[in-house]
PDB file of N, CA and C in Angstrom:
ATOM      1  N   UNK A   1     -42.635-153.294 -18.725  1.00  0.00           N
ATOM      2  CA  UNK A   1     -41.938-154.560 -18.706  1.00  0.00           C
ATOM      3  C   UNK A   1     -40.534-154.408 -18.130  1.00  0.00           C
ATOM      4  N   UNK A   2     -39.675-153.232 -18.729  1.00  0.00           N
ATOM      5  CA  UNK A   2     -38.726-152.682 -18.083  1.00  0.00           C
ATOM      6  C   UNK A   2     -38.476-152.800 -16.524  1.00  0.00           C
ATOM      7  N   UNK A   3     -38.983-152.132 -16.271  1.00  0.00           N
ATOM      8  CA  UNK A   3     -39.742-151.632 -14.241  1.00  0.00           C
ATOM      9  C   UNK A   3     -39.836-153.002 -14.151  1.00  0.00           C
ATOM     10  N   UNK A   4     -40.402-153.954 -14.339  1.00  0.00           N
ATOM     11  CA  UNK A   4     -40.893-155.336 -13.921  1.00  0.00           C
ATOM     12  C   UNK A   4     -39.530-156.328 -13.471  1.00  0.00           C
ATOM     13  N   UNK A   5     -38.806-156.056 -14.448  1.00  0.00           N
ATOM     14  CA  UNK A   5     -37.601-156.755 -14.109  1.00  0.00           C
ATOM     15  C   UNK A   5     -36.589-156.106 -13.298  1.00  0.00           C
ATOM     16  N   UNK A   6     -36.364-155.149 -13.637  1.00  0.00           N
ATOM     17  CA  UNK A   6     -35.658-154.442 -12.750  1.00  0.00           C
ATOM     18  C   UNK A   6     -36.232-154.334 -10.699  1.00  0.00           C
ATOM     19  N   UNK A   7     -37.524-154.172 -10.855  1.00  0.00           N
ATOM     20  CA  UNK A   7     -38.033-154.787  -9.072  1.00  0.00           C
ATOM     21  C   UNK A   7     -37.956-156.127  -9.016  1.00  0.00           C
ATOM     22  N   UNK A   8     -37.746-157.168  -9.764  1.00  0.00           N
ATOM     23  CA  UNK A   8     -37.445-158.152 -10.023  1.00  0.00           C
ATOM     24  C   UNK A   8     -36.094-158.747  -9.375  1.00  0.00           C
ATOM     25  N   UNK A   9     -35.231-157.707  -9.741  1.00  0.00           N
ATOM     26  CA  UNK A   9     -33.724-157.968  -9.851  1.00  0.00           C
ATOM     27  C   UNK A   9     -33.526-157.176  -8.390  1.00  0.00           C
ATOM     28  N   UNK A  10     -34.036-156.300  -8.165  1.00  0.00           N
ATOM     29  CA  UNK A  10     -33.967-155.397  -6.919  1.00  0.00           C
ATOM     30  C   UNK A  10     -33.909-156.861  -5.545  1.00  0.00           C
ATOM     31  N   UNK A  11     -35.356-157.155  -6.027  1.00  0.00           N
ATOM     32  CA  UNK A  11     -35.580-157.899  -4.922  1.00  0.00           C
ATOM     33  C   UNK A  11     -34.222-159.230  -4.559  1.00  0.00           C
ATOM     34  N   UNK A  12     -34.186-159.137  -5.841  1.00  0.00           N
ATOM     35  CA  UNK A  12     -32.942-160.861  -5.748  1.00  0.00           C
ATOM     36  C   UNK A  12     -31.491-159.908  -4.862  1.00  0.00           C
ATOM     37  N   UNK A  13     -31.179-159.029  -5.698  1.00  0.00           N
ATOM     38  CA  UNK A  13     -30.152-158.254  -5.040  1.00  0.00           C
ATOM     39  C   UNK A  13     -30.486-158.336  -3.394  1.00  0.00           C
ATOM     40  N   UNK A  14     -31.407-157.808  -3.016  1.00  0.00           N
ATOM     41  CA  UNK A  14     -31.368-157.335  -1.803  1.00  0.00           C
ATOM     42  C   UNK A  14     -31.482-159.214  -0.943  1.00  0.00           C
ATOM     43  N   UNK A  15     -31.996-159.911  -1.543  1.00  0.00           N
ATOM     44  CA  UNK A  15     -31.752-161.317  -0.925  1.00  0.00           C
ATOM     45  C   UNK A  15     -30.261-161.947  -0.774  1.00  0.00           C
ATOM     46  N   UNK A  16     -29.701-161.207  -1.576  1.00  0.00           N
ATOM     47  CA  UNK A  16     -28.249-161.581  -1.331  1.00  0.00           C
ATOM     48  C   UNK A  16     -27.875-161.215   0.181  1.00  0.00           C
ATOM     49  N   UNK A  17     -27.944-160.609   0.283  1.00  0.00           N
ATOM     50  CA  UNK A  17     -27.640-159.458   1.581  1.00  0.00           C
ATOM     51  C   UNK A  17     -26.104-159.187   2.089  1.00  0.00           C
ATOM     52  N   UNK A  18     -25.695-159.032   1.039  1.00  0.00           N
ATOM     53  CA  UNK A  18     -24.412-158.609   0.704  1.00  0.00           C
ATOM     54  C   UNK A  18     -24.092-157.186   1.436  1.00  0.00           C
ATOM     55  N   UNK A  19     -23.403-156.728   2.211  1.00  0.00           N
ATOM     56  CA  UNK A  19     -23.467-155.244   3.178  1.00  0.00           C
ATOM     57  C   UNK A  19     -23.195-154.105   1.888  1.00  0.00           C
ATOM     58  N   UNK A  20     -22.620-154.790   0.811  1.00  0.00           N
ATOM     59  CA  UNK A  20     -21.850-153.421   0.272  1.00  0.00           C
ATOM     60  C   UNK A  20     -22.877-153.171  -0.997  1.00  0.00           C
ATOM     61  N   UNK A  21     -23.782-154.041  -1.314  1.00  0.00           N
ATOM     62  CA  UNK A  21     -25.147-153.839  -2.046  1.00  0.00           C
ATOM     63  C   UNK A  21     -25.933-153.266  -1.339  1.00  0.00           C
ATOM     64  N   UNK A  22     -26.199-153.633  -0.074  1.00  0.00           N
ATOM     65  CA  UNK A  22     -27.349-153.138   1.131  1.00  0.00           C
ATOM     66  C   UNK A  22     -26.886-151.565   0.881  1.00  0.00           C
ATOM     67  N   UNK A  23     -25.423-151.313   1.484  1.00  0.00           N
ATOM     68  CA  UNK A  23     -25.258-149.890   1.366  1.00  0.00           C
ATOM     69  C   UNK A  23     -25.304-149.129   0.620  1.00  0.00           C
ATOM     70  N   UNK A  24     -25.160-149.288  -0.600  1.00  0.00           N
ATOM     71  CA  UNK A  24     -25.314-148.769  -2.185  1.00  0.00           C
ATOM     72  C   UNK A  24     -26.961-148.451  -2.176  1.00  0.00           C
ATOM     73  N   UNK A  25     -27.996-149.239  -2.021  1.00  0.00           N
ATOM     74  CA  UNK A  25     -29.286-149.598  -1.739  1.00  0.00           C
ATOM     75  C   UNK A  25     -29.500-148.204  -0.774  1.00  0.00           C
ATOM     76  N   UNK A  26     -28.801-147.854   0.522  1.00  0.00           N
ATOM     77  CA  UNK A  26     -29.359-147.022   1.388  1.00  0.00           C
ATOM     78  C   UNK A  26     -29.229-145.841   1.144  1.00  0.00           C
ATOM     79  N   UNK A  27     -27.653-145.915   0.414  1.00  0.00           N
ATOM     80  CA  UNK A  27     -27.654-144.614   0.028  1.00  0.00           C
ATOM     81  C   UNK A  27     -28.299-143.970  -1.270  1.00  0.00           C
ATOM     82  N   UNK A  28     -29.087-145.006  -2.004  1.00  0.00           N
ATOM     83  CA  UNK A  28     -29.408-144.382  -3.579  1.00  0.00           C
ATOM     84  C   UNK A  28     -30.792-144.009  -3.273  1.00  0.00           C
ATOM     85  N   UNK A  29     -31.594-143.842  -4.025  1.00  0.00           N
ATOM     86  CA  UNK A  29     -33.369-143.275  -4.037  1.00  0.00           C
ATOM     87  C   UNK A  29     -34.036-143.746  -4.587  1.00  0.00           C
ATOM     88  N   UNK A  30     -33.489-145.480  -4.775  1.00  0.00           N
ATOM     89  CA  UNK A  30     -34.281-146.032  -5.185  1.00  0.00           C
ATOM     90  C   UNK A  30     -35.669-146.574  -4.589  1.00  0.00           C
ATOM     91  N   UNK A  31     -35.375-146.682  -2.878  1.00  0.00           N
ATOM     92  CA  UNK A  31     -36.719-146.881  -2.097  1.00  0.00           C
ATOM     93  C   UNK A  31     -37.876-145.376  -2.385  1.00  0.00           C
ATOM     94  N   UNK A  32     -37.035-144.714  -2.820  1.00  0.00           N
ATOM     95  CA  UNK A  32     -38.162-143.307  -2.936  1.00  0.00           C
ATOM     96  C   UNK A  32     -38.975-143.608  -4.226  1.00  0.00           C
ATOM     97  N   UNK A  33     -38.460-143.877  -5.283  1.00  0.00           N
ATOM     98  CA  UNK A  33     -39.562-144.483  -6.456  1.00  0.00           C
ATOM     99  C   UNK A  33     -40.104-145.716  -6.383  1.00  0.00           C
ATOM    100  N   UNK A  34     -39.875-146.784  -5.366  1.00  0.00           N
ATOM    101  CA  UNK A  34     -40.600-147.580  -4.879  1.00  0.00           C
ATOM    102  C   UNK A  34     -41.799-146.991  -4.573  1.00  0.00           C
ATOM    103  N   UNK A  35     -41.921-146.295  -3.613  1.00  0.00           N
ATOM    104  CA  UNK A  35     -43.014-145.468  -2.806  1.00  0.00           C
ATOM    105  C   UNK A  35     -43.798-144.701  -4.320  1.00  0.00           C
ATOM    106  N   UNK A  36     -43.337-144.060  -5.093  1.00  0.00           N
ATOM    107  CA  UNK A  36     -43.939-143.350  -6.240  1.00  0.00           C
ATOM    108  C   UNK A  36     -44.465-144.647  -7.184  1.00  0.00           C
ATOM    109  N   UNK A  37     -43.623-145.759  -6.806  1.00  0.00           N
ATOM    110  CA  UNK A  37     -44.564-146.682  -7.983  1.00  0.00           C
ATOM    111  C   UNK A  37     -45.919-147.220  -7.166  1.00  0.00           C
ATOM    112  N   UNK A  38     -45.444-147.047  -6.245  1.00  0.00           N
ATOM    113  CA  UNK A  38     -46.962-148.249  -5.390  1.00  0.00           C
ATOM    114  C   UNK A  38     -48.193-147.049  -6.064  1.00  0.00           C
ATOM    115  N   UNK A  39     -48.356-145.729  -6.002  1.00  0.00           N
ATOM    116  CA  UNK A  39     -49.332-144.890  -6.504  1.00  0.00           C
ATOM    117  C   UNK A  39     -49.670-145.062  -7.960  1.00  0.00           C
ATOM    118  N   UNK A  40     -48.131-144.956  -8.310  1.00  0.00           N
ATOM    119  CA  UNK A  40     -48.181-144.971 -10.015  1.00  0.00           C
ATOM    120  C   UNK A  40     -49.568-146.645 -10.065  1.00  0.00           C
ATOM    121  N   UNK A  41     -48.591-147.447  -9.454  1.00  0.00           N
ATOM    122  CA  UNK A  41     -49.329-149.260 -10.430  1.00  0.00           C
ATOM    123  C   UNK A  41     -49.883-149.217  -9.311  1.00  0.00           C
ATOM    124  N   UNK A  42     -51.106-148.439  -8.540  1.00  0.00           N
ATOM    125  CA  UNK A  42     -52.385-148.996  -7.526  1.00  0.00           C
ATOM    126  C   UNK A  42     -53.495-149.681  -7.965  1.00  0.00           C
ATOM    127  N   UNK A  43     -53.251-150.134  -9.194  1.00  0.00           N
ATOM    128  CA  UNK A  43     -54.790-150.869  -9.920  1.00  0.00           C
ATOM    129  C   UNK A  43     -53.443-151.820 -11.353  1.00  0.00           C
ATOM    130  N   UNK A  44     -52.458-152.182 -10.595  1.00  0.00           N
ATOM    131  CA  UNK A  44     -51.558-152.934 -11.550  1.00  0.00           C
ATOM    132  C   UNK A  44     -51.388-154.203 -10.882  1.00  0.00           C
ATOM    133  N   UNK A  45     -51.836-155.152 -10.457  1.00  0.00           N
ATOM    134  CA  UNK A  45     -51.363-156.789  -9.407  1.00  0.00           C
ATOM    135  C   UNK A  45     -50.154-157.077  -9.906  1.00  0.00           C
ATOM    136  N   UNK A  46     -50.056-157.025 -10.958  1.00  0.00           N
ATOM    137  CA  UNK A  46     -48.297-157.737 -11.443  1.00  0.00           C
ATOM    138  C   UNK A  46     -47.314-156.404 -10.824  1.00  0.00           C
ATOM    139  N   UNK A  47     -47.911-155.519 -11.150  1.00  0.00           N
ATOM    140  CA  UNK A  47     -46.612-154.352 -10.248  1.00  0.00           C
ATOM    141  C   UNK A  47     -46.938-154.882  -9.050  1.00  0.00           C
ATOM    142  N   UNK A  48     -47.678-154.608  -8.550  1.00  0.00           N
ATOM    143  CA  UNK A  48     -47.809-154.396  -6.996  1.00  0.00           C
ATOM    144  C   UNK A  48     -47.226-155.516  -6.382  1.00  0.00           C
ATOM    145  N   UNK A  49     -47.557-157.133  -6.917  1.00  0.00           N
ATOM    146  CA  UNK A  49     -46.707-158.443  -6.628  1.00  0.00           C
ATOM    147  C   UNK A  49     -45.191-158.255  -6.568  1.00  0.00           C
ATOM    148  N   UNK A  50     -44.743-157.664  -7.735  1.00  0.00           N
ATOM    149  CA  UNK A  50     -43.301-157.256  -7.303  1.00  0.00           C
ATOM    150  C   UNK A  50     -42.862-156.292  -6.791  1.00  0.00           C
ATOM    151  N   UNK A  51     -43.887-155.085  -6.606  1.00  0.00           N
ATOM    152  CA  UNK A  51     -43.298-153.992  -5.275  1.00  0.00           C
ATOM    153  C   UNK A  51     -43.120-154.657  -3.846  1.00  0.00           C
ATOM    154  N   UNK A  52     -44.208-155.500  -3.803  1.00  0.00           N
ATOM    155  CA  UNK A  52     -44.312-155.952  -2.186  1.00  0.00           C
ATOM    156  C   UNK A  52     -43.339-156.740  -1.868  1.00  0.00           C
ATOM    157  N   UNK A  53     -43.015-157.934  -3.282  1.00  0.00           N
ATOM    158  CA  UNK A  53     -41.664-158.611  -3.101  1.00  0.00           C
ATOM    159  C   UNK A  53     -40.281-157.562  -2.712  1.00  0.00           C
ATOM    160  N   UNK A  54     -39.912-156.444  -3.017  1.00  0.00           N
ATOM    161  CA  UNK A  54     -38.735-156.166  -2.977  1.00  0.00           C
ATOM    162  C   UNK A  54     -39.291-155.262  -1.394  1.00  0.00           C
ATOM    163  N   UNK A  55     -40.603-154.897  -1.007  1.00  0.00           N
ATOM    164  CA  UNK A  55     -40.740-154.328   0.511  1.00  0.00           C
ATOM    165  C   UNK A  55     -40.094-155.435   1.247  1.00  0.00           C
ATOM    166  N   UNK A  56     -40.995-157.167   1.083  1.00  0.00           N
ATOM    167  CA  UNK A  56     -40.849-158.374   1.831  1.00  0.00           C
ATOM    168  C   UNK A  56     -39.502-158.636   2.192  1.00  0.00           C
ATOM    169  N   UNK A  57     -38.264-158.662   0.952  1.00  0.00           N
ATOM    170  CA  UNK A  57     -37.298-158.603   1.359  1.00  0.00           C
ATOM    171  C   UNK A  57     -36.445-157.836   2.016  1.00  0.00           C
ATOM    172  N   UNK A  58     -36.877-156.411   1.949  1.00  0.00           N
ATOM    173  CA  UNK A  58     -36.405-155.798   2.466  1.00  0.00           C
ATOM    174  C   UNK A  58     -36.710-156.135   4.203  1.00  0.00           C
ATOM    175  N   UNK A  59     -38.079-156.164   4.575  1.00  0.00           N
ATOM    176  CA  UNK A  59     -38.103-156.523   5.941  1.00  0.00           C
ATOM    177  C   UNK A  59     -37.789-157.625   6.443  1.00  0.00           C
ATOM    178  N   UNK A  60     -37.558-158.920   5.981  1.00  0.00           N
ATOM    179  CA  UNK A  60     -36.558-160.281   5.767  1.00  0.00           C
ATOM    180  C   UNK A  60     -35.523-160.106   6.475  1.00  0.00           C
ATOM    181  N   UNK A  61     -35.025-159.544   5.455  1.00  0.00           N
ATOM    182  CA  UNK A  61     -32.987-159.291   5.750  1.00  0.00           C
ATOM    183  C   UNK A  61     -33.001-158.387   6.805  1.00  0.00           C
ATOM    184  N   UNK A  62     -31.254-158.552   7.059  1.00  0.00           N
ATOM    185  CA  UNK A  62     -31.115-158.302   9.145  1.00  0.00           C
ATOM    186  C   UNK A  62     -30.442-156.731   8.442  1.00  0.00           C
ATOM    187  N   UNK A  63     -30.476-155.798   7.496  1.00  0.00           N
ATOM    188  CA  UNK A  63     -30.048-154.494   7.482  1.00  0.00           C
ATOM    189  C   UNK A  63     -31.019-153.440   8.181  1.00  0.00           C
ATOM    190  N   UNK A  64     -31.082-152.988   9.319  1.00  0.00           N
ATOM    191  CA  UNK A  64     -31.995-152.836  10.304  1.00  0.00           C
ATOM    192  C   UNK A  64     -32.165-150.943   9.398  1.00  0.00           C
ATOM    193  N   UNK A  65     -30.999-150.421   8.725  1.00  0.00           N
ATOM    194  CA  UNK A  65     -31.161-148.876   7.746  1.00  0.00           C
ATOM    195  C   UNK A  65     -31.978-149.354   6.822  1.00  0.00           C
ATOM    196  N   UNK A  66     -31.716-150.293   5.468  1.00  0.00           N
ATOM    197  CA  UNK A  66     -32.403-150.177   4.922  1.00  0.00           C
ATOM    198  C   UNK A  66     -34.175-150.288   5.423  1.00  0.00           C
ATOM    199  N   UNK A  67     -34.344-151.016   6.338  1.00  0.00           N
ATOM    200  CA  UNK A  67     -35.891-151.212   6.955  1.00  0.00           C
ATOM    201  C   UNK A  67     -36.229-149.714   7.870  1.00  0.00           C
ATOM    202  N   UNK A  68     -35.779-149.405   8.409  1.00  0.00           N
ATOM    203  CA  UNK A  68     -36.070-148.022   8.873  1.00  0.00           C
ATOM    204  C   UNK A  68     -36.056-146.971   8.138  1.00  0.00           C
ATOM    205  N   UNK A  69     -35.127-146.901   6.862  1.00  0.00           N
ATOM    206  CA  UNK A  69     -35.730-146.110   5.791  1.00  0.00           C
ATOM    207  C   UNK A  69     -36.666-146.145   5.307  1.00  0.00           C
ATOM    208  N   UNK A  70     -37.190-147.526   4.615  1.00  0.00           N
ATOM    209  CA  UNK A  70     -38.615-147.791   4.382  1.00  0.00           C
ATOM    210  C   UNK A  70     -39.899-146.951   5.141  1.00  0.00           C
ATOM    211  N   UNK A  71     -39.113-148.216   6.093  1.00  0.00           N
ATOM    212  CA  UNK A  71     -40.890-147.736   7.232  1.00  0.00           C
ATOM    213  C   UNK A  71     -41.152-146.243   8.035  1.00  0.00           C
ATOM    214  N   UNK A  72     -40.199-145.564   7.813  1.00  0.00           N
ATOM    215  CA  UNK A  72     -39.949-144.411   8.945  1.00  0.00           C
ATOM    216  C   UNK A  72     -40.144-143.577   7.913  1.00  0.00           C
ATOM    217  N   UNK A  73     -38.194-143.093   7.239  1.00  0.00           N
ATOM    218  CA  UNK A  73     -38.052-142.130   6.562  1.00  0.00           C
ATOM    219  C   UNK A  73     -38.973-141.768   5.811  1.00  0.00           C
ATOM    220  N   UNK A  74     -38.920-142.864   4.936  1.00  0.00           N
ATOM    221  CA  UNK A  74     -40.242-142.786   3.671  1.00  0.00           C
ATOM    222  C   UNK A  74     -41.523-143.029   3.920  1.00  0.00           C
ATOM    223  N   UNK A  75     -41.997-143.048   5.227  1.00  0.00           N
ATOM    224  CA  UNK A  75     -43.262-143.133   5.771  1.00  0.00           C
ATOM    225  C   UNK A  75     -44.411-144.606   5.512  1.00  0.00           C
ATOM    226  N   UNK A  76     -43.509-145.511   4.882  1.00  0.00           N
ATOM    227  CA  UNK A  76     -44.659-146.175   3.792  1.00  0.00           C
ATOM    228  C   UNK A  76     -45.616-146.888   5.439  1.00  0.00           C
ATOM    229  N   UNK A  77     -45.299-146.779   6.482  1.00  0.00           N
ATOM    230  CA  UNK A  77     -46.471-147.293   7.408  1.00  0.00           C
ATOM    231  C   UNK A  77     -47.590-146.260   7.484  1.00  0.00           C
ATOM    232  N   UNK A  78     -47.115-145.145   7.312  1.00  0.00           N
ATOM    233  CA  UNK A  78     -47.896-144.012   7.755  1.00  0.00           C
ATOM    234  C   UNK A  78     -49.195-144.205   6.125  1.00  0.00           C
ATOM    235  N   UNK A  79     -48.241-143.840   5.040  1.00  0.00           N
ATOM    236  CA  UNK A  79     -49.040-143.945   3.587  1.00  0.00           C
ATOM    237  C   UNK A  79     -50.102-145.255   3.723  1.00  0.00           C
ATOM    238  N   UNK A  80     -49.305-146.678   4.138  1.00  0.00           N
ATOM    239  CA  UNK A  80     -50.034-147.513   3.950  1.00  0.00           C
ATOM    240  C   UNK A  80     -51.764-147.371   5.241  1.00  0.00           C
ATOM    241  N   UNK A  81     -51.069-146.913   5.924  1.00  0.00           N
ATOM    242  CA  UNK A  81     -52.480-146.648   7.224  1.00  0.00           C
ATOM    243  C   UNK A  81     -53.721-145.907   6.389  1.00  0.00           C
ATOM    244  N   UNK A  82     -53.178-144.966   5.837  1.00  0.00           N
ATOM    245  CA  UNK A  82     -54.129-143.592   4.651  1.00  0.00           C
ATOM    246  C   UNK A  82     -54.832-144.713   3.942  1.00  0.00           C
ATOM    247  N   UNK A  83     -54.169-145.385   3.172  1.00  0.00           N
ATOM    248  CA  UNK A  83     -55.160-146.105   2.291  1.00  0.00           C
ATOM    249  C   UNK A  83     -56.262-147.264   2.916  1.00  0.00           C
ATOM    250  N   UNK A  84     -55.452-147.301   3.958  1.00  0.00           N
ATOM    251  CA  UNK A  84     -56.297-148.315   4.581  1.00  0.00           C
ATOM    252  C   UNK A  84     -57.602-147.470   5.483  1.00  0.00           C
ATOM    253  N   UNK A  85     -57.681-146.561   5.768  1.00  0.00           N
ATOM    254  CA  UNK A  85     -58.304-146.014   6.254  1.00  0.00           C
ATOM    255  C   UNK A  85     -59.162-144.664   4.979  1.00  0.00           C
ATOM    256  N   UNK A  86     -58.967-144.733   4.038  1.00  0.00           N
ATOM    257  CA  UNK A  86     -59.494-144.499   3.221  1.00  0.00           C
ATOM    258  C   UNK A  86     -61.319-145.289   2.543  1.00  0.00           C
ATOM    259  N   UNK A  87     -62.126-144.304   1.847  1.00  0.00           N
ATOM    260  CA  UNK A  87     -63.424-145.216   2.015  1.00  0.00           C
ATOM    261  C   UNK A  87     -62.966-146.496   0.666  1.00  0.00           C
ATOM    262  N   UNK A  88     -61.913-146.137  -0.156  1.00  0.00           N
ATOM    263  CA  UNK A  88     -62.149-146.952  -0.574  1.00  0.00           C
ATOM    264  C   UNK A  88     -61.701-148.759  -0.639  1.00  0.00           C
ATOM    265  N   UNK A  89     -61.188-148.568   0.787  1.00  0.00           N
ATOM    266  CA  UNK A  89     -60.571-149.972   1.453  1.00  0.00           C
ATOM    267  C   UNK A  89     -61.761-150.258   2.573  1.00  0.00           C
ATOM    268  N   UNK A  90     -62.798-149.272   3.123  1.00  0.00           N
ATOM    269  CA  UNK A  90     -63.358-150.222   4.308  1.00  0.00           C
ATOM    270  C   UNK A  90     -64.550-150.689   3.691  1.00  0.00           C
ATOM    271  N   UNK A  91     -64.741-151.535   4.708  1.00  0.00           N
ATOM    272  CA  UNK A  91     -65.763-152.759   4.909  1.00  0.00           C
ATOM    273  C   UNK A  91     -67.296-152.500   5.017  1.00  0.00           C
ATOM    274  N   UNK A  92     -68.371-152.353   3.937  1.00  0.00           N
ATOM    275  CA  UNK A  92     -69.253-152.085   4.670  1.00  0.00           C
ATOM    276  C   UNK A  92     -70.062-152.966   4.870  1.00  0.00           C
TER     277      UNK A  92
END
């Protein structure tokens, strides 16, 4: 319940898009336990609804670091491709 509000609050923060929150944001590790929760809550919809909310905003807003941390540093295009290409996402 904790975690819930707090990606909750993440996400509102980062809608502000305030530069000196954004930067606090780039420099902390909090996108790195993002990435550890999507594994942790992979069979959780209420996590996962608010992980994707605080990804969504993140790709929203014009902070072009925080989005290249995401998608690059922390690989989550690369992770998200794995699962998708995993048997237990395809189509038969």
């Amino acid at each position: 319940m904790i975690k819930a509000k707090l990606y909750d609050m993440l996400a509102a923060l980062i809608q502000f898009n305030q530069p000196m929150i954004l930067a606090k944001l780039l420099s902390s590790k909090i996108l790195n336990f993002l990435l550890i929760d999507y594994d942790r809550y992979e069979n959780n919809p209420t996590m996962l609804i608010l992980l994707n909310s605080v990804v969504k905003q993140i790709l929203l807003g014009s902070n072009l670091g925080l989005k290249n941390k995401l998608l690059f540093d922390l690989k989550l295009l690369d992770i998200n491709r794995r699962k998708l290409e995993s048997s237990d996402y395809k189509l038969s």
